[in-house]
PDB file of N, CA and C in Angstrom:
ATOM      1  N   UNK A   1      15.639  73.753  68.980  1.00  0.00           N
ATOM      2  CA  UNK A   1      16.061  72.569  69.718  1.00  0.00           C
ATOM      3  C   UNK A   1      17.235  71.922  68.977  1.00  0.00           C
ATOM      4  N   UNK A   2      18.097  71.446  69.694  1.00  0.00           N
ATOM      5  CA  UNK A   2      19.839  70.743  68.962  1.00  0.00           C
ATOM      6  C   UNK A   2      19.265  69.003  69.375  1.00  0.00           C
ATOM      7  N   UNK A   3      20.208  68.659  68.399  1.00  0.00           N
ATOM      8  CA  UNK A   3      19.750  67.261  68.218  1.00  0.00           C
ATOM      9  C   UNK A   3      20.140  66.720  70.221  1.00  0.00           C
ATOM     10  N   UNK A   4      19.357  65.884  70.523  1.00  0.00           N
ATOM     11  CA  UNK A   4      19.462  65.159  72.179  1.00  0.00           C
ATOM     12  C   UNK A   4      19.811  63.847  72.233  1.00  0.00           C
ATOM     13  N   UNK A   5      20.935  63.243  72.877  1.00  0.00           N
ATOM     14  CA  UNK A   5      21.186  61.581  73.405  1.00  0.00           C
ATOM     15  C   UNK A   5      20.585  61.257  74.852  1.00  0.00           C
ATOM     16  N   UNK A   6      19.850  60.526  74.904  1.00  0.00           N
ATOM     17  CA  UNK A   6      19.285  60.130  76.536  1.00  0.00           C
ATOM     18  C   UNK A   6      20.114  58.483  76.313  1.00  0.00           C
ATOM     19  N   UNK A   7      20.738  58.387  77.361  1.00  0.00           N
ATOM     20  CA  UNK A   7      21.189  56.935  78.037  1.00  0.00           C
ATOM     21  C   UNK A   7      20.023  56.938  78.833  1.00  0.00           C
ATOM     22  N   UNK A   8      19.272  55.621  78.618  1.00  0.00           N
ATOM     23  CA  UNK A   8      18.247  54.742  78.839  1.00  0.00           C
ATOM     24  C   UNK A   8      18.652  53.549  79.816  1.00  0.00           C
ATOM     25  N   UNK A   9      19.666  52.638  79.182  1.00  0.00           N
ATOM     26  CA  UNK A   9      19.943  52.226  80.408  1.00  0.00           C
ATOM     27  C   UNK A   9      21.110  51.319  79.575  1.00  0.00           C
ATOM     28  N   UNK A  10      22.331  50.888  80.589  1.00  0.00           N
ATOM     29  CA  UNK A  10      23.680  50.195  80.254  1.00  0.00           C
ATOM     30  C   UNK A  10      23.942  48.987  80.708  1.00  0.00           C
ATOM     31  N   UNK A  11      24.678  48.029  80.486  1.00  0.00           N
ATOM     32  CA  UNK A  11      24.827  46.720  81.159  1.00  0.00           C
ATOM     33  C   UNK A  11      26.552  46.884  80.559  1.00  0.00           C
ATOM     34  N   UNK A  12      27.265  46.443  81.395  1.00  0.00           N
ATOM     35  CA  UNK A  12      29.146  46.047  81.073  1.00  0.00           C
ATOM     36  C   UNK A  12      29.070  44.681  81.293  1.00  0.00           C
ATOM     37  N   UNK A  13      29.902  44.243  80.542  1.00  0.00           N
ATOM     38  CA  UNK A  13      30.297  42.782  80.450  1.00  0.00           C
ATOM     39  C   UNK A  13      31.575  42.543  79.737  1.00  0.00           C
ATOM     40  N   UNK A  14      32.732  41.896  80.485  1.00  0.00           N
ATOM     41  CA  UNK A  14      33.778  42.058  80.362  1.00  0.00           C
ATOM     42  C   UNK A  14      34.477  43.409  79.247  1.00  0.00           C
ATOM     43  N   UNK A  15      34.369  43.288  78.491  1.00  0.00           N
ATOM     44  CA  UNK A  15      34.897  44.380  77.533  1.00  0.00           C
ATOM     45  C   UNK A  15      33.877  44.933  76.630  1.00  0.00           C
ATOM     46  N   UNK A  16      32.502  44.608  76.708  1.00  0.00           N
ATOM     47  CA  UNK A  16      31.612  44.931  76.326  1.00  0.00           C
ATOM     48  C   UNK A  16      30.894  46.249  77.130  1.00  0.00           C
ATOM     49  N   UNK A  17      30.282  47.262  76.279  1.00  0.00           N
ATOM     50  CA  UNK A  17      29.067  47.573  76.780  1.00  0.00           C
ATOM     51  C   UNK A  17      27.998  48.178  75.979  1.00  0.00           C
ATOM     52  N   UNK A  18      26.986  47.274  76.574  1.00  0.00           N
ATOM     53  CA  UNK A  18      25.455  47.494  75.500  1.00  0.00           C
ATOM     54  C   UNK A  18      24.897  48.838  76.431  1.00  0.00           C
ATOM     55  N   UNK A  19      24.406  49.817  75.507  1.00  0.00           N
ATOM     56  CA  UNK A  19      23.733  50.902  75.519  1.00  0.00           C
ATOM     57  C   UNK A  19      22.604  51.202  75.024  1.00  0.00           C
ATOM     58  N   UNK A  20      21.395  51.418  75.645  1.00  0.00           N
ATOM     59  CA  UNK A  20      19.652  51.475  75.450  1.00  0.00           C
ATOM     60  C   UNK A  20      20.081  52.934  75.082  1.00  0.00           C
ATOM     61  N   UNK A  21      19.520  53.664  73.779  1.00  0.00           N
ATOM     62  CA  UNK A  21      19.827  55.148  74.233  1.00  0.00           C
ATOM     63  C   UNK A  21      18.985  55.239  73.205  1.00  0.00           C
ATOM     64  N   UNK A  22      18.047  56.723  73.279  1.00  0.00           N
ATOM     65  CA  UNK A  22      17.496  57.296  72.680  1.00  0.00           C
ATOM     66  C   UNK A  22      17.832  58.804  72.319  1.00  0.00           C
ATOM     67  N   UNK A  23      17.497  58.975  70.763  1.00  0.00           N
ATOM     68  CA  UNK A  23      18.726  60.081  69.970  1.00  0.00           C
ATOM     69  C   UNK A  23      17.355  60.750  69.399  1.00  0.00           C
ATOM     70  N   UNK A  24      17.290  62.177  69.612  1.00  0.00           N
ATOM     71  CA  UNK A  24      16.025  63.188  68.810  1.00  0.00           C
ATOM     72  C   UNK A  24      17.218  63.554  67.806  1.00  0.00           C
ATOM     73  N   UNK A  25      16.862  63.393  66.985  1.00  0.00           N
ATOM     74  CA  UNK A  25      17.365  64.128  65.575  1.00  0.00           C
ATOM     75  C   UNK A  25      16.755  64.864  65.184  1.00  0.00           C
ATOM     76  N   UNK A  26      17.325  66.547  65.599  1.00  0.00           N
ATOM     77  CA  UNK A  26      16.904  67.724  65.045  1.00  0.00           C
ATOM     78  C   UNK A  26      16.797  68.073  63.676  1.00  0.00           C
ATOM     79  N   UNK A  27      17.423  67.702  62.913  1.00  0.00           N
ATOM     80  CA  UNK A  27      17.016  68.321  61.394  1.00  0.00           C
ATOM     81  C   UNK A  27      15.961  67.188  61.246  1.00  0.00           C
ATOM     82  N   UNK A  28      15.752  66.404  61.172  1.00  0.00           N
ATOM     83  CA  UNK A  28      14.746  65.139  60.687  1.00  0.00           C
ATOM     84  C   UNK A  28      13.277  65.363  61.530  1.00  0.00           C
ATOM     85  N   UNK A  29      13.786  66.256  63.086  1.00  0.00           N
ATOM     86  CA  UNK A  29      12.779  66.119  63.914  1.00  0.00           C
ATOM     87  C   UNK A  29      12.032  65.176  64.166  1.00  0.00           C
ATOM     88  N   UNK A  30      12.635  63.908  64.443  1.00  0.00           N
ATOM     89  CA  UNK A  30      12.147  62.695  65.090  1.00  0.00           C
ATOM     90  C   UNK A  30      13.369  61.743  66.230  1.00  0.00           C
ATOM     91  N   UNK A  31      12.844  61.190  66.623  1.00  0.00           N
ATOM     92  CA  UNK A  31      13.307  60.908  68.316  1.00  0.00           C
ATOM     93  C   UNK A  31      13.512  58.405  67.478  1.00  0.00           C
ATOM     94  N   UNK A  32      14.734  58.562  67.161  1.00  0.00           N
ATOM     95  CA  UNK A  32      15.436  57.225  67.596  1.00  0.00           C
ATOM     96  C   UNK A  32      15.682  56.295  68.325  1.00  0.00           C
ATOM     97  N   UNK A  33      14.901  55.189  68.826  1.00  0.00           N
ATOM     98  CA  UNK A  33      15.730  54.387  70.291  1.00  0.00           C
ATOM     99  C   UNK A  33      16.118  52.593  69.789  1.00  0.00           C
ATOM    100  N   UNK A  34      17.315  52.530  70.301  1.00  0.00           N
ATOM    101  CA  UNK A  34      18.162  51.814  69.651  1.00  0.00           C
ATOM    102  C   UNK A  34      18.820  51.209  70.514  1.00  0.00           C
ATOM    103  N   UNK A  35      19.901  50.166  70.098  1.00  0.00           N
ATOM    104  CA  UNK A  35      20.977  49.931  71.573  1.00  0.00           C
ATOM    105  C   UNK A  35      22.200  49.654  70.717  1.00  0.00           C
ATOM    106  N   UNK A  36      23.451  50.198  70.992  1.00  0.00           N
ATOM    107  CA  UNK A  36      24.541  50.198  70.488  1.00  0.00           C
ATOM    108  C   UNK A  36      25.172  49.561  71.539  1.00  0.00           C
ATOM    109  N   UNK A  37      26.508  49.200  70.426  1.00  0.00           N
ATOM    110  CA  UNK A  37      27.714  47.798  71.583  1.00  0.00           C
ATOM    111  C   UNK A  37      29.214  48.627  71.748  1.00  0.00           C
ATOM    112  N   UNK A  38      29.862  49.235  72.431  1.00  0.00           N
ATOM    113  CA  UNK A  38      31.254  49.481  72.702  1.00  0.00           C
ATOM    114  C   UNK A  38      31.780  47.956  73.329  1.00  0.00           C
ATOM    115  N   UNK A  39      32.625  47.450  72.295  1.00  0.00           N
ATOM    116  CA  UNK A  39      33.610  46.372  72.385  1.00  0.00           C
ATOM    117  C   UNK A  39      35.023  46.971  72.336  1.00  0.00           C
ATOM    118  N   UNK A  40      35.289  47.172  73.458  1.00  0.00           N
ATOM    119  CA  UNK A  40      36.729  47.851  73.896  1.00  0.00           C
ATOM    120  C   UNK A  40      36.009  49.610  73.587  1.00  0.00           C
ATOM    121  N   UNK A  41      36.971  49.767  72.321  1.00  0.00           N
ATOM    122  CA  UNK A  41      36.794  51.308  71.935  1.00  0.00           C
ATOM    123  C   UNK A  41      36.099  51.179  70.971  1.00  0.00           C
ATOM    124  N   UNK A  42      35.859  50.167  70.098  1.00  0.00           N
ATOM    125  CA  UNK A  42      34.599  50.057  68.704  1.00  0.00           C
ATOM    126  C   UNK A  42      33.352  50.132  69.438  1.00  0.00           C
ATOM    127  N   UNK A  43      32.912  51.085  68.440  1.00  0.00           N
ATOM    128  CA  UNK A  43      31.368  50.777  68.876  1.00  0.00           C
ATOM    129  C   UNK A  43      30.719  50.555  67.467  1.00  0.00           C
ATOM    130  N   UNK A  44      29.271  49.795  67.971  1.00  0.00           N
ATOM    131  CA  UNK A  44      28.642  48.368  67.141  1.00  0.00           C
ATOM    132  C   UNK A  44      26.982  49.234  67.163  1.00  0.00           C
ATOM    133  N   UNK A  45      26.513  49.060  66.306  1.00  0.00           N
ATOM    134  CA  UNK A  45      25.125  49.217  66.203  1.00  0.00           C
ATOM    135  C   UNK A  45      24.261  49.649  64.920  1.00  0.00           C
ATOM    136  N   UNK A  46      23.449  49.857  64.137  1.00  0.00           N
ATOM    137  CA  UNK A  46      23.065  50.240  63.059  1.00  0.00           C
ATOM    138  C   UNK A  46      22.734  51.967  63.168  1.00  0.00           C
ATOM    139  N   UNK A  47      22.610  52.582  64.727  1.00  0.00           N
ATOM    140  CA  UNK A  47      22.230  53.816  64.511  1.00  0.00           C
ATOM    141  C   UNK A  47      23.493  54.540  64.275  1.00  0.00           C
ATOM    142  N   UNK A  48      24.491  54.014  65.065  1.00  0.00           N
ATOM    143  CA  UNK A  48      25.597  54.927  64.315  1.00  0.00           C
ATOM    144  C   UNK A  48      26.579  54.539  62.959  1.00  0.00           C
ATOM    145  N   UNK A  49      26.293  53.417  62.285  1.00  0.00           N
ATOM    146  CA  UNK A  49      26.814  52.914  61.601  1.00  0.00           C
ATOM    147  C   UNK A  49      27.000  54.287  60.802  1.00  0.00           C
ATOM    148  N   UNK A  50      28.101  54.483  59.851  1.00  0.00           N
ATOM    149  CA  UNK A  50      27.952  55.133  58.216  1.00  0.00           C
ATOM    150  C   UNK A  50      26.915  55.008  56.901  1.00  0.00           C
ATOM    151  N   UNK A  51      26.487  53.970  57.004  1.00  0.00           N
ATOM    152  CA  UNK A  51      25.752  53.191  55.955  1.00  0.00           C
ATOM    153  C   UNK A  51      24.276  52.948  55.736  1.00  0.00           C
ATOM    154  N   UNK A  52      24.297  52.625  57.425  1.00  0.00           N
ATOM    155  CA  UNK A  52      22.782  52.029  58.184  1.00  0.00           C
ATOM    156  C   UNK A  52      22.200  52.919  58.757  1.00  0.00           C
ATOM    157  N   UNK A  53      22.362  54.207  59.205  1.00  0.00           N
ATOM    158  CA  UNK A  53      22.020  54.597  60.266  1.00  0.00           C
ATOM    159  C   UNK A  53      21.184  55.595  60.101  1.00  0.00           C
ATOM    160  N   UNK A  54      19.644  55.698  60.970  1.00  0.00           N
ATOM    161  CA  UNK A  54      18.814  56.494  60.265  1.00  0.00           C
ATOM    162  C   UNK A  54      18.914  57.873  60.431  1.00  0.00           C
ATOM    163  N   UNK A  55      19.756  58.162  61.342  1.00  0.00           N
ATOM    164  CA  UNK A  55      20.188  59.788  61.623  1.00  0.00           C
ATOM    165  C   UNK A  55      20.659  60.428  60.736  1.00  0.00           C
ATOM    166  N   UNK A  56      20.504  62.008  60.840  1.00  0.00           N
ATOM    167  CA  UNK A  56      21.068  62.625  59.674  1.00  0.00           C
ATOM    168  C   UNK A  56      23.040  62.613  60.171  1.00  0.00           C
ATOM    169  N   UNK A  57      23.548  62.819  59.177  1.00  0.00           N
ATOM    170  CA  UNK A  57      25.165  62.769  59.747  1.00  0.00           C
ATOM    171  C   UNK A  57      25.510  63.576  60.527  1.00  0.00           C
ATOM    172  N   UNK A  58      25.255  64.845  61.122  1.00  0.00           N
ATOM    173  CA  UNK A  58      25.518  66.032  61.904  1.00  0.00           C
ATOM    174  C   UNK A  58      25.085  64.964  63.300  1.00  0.00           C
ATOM    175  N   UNK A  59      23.916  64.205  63.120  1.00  0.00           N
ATOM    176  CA  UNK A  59      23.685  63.534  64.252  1.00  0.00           C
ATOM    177  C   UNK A  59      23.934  62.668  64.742  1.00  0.00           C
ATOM    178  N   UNK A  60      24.272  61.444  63.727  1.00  0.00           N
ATOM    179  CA  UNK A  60      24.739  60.477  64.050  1.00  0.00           C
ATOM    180  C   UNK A  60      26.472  60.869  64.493  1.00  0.00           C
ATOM    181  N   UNK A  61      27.044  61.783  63.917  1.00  0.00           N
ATOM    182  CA  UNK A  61      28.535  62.110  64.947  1.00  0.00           C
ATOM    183  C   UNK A  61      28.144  62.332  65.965  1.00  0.00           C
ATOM    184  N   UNK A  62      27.182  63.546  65.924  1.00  0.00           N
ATOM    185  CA  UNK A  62      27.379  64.334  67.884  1.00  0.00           C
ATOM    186  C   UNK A  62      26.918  62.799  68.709  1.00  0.00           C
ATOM    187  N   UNK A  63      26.349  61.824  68.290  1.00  0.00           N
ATOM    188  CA  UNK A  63      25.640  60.999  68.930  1.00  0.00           C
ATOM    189  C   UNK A  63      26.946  59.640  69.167  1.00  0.00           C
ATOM    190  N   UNK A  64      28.126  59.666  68.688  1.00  0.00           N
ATOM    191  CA  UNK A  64      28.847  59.038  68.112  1.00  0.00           C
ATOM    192  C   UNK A  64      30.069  60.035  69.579  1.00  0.00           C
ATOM    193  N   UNK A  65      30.152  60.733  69.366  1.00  0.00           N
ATOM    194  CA  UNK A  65      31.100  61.874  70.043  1.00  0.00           C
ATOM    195  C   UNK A  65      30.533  62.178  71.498  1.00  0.00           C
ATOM    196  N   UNK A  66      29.680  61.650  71.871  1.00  0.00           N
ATOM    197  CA  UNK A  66      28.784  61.976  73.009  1.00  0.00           C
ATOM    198  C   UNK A  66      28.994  60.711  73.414  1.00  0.00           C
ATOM    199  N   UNK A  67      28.658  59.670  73.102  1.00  0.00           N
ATOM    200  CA  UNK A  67      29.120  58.022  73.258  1.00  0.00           C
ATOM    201  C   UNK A  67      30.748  57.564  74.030  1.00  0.00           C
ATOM    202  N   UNK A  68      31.188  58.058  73.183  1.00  0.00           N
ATOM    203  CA  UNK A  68      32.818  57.892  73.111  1.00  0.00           C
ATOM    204  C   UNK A  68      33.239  58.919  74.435  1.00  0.00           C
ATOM    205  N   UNK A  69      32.814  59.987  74.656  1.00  0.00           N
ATOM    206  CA  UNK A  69      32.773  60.962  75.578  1.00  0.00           C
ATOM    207  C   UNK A  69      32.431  60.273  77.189  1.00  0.00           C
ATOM    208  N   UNK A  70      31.300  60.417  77.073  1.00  0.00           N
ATOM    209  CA  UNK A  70      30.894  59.578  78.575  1.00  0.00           C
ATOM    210  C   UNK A  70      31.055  58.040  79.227  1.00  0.00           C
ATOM    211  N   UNK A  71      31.278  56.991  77.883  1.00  0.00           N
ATOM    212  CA  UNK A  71      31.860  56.300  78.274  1.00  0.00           C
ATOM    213  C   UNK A  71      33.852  56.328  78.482  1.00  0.00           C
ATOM    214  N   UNK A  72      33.764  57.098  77.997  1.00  0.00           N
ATOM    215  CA  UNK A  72      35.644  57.546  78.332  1.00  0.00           C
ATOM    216  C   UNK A  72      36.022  56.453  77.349  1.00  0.00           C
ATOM    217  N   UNK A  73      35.820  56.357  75.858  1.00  0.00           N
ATOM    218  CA  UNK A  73      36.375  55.194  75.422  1.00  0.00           C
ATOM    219  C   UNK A  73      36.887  55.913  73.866  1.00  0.00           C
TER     220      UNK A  73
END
């Protein structure tokens, strides 16, 4: 199994958008649910942070790159 992003559910607000999403992280083999902020093209949240984020790094990109992807941002 490869690590999985489920969009849960979205709300837009002017240049904002909050994202419910739940992330399985395959090497760790455990399942994440969280809500991250795209403010314009930044995106905001502790799961994808560098620092904060409990994913392994292979995951927190694809999860990061998958984000940026479907919201077209």
């Amino acid at each position: 199994m490869d690590n999985q992003v489920i969009i849960i559910d979205f709300t837009k607000q002017d240049a904002s958008i909050y994202v419910d999403l739940e992330v399985f992280d395959d090497v760790q083999k455990k399942t994440f649910r969280e809500e991250v902020r795209f403010l314009d093209d930044l995106l905001y949240g502790d799961l994808v942070h560098d620092k904060r984020s409990p994913l392994s790094e292979s995951c927190r990109i694809e999860t990061i790159e998958y984000l940026k992807a479907y919201f077209d941002r």
